[in-house]
PDB file of N, CA and C in Angstrom:
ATOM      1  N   UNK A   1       0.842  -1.186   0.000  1.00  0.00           N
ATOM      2  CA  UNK A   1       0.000   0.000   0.000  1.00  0.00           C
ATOM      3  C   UNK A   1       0.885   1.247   0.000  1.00  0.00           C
ATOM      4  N   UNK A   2       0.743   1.878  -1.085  1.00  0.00           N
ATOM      5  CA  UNK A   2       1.855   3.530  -0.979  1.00  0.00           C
ATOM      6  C   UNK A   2       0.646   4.238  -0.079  1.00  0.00           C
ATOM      7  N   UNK A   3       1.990   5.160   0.293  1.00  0.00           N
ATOM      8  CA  UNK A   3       1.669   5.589   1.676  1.00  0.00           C
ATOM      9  C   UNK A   3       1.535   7.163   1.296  1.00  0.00           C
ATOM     10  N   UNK A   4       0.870   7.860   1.846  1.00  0.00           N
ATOM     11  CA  UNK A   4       0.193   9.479   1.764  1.00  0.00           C
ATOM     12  C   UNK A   4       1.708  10.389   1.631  1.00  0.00           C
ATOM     13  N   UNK A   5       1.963  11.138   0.686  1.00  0.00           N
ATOM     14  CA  UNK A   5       3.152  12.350   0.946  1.00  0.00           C
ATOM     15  C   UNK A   5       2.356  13.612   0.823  1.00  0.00           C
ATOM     16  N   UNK A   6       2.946  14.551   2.135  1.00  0.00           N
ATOM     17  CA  UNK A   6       2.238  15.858   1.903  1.00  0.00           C
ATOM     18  C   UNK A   6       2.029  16.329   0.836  1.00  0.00           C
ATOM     19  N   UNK A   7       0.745  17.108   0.612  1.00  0.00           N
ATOM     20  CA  UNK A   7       0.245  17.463  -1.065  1.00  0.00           C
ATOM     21  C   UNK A   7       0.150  16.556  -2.134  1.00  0.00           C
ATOM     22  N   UNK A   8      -0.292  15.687  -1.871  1.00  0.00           N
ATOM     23  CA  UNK A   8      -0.885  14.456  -2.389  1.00  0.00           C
ATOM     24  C   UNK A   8      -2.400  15.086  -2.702  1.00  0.00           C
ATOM     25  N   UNK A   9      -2.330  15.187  -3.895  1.00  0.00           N
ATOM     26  CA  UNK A   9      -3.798  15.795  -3.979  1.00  0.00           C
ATOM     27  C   UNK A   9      -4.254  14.845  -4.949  1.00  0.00           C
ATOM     28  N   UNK A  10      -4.564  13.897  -4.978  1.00  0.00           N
ATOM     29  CA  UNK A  10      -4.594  12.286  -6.029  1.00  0.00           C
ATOM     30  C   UNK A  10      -6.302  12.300  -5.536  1.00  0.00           C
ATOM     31  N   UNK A  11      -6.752  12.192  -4.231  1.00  0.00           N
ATOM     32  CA  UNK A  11      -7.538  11.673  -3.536  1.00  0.00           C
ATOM     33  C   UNK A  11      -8.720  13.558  -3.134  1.00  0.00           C
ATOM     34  N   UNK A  12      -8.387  14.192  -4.126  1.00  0.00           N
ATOM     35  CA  UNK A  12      -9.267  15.506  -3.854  1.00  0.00           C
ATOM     36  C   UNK A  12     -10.131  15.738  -4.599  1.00  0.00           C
ATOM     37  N   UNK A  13     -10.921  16.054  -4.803  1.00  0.00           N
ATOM     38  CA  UNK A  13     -12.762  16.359  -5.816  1.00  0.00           C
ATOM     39  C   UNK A  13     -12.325  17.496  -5.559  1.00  0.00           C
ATOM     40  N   UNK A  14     -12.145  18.057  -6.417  1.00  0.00           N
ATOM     41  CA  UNK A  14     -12.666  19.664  -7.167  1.00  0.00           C
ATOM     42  C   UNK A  14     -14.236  19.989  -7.613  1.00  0.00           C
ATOM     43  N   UNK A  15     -15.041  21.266  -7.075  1.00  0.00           N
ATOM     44  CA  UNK A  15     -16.391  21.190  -7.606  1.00  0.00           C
ATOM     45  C   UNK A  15     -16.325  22.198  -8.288  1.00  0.00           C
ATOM     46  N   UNK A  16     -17.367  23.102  -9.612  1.00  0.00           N
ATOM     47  CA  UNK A  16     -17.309  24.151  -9.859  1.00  0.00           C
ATOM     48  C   UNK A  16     -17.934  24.740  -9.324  1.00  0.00           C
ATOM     49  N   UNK A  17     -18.410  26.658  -9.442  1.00  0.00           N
ATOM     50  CA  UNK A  17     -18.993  26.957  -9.152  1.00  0.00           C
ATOM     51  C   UNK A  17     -20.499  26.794  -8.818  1.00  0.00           C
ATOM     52  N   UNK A  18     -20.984  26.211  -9.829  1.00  0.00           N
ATOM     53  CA  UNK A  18     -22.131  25.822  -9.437  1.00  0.00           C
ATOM     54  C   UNK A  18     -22.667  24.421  -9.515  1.00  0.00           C
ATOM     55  N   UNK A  19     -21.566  23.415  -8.628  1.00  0.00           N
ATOM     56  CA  UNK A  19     -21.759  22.532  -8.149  1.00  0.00           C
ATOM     57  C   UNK A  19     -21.674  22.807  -6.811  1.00  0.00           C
ATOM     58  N   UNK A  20     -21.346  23.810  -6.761  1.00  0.00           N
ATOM     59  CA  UNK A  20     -20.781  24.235  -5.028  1.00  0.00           C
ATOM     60  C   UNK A  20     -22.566  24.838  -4.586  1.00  0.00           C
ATOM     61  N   UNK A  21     -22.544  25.729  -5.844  1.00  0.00           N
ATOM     62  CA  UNK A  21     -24.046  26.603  -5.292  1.00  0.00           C
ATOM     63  C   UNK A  21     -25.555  25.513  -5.139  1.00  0.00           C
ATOM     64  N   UNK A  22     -24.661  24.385  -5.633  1.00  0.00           N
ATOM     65  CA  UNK A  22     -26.587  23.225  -5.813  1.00  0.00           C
ATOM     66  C   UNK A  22     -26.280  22.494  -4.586  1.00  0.00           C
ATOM     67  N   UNK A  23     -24.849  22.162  -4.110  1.00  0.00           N
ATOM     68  CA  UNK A  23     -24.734  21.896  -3.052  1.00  0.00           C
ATOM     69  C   UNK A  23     -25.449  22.619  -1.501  1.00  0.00           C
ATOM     70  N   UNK A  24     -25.175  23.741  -1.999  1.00  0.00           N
ATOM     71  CA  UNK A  24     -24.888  24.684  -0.389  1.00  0.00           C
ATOM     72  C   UNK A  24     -26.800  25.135  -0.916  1.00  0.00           C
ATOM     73  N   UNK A  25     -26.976  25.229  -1.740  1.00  0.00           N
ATOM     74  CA  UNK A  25     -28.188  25.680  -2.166  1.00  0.00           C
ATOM     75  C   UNK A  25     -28.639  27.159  -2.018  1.00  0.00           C
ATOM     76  N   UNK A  26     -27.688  27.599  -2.423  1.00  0.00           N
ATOM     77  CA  UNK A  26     -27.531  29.267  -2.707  1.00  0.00           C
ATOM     78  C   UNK A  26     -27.438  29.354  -4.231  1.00  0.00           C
ATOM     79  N   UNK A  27     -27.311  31.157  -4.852  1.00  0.00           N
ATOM     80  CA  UNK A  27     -27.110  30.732  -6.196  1.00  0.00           C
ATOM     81  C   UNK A  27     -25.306  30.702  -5.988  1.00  0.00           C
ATOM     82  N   UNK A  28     -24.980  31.131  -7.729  1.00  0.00           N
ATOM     83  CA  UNK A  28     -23.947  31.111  -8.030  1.00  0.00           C
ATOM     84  C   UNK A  28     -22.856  32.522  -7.075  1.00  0.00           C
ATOM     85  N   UNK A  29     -23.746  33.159  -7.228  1.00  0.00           N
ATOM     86  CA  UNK A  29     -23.215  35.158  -7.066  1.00  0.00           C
ATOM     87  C   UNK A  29     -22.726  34.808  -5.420  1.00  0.00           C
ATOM     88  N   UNK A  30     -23.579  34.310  -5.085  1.00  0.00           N
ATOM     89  CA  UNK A  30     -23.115  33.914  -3.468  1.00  0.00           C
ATOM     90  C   UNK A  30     -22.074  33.247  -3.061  1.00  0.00           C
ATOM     91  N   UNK A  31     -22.058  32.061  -4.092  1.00  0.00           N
ATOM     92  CA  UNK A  31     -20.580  31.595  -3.663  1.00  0.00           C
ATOM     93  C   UNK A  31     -19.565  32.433  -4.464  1.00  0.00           C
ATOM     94  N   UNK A  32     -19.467  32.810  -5.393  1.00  0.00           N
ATOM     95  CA  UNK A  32     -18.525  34.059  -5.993  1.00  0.00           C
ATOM     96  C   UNK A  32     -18.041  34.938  -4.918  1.00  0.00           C
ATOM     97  N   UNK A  33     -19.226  35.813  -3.994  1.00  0.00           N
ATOM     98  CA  UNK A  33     -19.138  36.508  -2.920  1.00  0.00           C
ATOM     99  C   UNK A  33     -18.029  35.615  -1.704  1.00  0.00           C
ATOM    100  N   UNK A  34     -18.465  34.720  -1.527  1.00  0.00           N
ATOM    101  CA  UNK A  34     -17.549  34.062  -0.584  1.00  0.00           C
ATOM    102  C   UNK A  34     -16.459  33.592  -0.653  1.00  0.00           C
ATOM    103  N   UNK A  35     -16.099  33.498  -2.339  1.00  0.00           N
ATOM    104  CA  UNK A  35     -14.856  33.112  -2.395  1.00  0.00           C
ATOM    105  C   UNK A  35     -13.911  33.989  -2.833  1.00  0.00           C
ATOM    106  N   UNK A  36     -14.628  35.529  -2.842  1.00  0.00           N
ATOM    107  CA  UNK A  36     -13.930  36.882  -3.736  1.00  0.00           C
ATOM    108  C   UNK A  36     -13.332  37.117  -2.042  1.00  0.00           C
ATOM    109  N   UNK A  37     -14.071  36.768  -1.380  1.00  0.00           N
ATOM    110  CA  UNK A  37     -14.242  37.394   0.078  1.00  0.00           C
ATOM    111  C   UNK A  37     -13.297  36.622   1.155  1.00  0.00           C
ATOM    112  N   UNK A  38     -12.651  35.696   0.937  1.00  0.00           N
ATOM    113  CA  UNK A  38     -12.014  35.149   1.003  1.00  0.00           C
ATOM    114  C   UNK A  38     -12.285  34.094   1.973  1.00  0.00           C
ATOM    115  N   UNK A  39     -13.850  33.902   1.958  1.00  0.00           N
ATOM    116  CA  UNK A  39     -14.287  32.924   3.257  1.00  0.00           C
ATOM    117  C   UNK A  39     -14.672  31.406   2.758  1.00  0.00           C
ATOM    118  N   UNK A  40     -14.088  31.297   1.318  1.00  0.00           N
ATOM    119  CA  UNK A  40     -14.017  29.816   0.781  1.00  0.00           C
ATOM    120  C   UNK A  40     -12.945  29.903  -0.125  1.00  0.00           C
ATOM    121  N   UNK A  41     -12.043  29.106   0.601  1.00  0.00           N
ATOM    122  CA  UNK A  41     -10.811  28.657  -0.409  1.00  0.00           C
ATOM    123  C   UNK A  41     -10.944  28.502  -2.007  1.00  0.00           C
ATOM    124  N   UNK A  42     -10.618  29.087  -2.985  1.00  0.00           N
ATOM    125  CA  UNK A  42     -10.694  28.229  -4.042  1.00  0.00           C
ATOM    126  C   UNK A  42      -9.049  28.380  -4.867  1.00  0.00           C
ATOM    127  N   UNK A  43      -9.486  27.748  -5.932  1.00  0.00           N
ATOM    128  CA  UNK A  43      -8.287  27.695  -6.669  1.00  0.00           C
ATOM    129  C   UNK A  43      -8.686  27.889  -8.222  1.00  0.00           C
ATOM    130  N   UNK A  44      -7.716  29.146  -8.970  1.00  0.00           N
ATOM    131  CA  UNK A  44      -8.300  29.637 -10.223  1.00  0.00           C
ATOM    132  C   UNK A  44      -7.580  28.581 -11.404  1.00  0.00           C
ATOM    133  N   UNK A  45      -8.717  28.445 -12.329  1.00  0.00           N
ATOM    134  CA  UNK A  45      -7.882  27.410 -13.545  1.00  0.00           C
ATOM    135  C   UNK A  45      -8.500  28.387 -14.588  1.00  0.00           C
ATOM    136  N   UNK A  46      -7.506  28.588 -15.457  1.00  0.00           N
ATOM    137  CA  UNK A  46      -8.119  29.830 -16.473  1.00  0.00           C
ATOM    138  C   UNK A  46      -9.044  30.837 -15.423  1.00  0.00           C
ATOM    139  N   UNK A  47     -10.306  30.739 -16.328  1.00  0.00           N
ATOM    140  CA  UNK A  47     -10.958  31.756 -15.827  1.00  0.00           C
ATOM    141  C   UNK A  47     -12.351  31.631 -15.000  1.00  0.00           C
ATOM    142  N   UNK A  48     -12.169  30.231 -15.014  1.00  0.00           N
ATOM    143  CA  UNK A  48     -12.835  29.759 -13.647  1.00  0.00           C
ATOM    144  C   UNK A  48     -12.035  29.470 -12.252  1.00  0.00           C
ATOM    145  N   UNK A  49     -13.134  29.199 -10.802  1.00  0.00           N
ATOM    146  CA  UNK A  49     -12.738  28.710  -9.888  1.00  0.00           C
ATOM    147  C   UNK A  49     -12.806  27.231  -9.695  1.00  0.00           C
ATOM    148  N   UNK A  50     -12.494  26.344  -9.155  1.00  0.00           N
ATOM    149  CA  UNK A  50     -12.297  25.544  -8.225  1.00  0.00           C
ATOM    150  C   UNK A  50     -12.250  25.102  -7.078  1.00  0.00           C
ATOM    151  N   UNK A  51     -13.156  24.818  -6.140  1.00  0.00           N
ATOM    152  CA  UNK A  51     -13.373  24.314  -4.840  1.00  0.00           C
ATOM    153  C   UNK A  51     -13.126  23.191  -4.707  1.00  0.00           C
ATOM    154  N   UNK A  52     -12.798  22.647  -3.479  1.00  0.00           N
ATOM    155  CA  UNK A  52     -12.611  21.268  -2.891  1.00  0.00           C
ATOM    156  C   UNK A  52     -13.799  21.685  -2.322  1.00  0.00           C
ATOM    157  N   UNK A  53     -14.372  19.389  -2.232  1.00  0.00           N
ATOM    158  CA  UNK A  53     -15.665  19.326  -1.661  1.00  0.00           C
ATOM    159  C   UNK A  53     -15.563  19.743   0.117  1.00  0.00           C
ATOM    160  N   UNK A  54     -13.758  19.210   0.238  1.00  0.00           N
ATOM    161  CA  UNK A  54     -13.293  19.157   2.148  1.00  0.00           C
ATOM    162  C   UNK A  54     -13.541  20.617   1.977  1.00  0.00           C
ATOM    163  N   UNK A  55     -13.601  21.384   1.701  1.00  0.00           N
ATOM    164  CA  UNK A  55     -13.123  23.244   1.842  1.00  0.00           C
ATOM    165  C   UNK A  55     -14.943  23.604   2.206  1.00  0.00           C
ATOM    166  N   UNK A  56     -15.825  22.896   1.095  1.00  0.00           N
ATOM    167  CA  UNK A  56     -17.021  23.342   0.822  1.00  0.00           C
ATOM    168  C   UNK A  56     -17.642  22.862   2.415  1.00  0.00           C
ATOM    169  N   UNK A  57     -17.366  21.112   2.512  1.00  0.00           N
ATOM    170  CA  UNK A  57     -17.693  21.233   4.037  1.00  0.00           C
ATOM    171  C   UNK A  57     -17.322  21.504   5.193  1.00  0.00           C
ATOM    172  N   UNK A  58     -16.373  21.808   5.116  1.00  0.00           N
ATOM    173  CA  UNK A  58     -15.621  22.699   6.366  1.00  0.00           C
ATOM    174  C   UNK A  58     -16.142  24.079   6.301  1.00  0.00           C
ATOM    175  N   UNK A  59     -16.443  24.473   5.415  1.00  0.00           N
ATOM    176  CA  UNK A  59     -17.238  26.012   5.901  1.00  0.00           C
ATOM    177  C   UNK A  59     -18.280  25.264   5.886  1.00  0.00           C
ATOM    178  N   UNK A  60     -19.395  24.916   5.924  1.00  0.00           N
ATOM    179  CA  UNK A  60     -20.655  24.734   5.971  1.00  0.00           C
ATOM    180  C   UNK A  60     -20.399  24.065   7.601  1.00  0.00           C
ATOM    181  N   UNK A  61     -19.901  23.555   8.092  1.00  0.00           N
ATOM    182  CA  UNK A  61     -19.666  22.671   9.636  1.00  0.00           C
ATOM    183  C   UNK A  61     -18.854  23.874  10.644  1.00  0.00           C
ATOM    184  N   UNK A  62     -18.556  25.414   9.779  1.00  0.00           N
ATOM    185  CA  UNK A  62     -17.991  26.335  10.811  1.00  0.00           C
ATOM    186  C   UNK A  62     -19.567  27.130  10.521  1.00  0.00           C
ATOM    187  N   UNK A  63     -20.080  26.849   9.760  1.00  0.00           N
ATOM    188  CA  UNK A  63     -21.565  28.081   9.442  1.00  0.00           C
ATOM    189  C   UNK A  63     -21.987  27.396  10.313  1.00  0.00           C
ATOM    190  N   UNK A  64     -22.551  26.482  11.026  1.00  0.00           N
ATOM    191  CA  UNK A  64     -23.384  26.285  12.354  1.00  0.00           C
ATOM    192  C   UNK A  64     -23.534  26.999  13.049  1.00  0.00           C
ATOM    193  N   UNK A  65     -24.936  26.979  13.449  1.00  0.00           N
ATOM    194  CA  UNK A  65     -25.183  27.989  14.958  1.00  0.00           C
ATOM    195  C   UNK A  65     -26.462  27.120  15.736  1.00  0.00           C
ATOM    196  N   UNK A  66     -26.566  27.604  17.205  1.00  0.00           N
ATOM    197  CA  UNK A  66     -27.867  27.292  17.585  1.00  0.00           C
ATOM    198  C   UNK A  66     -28.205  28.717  18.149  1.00  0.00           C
ATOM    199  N   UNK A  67     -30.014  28.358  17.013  1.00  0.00           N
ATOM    200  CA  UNK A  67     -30.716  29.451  17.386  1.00  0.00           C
ATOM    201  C   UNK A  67     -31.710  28.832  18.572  1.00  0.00           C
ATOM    202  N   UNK A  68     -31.359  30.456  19.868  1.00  0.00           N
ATOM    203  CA  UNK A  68     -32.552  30.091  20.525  1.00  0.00           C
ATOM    204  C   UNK A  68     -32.106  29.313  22.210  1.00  0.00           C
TER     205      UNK A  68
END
């Protein structure tokens, strides 16, 4: 079994923009906003972005709150 070396990115899902927005179920402009904004990692290829799905749920698991 080969074994993990840092930045091993073999084992990462990239989503686009609006795989991210059908996910989170916002539109597109919103996640644009969050990732211009610098509160979702992405990564530019040409002239699109790129998200990881770990990035997409790690902010969605820090967006928690309890109301009430």
């Amino acid at each position: 079994m080969a074994s993990k070396t840092p930045g091993d990115m073999s084992d990462v899902v990239f989503l686009t923009i609006a795989e991210v927005a059908s996910k989170m179920r916002v539109s597109k402009m919103t996640v644009y906003r969050l990732v211009h904004n610098a509160e979702l990692p992405a990564v530019r290829v040409g002239r699109s972005f790129r998200v990881t799905e770990d990035d997409v749920n790690e902010y969605l698991r820090k967006s928690f709150y309890n109301a009430g």
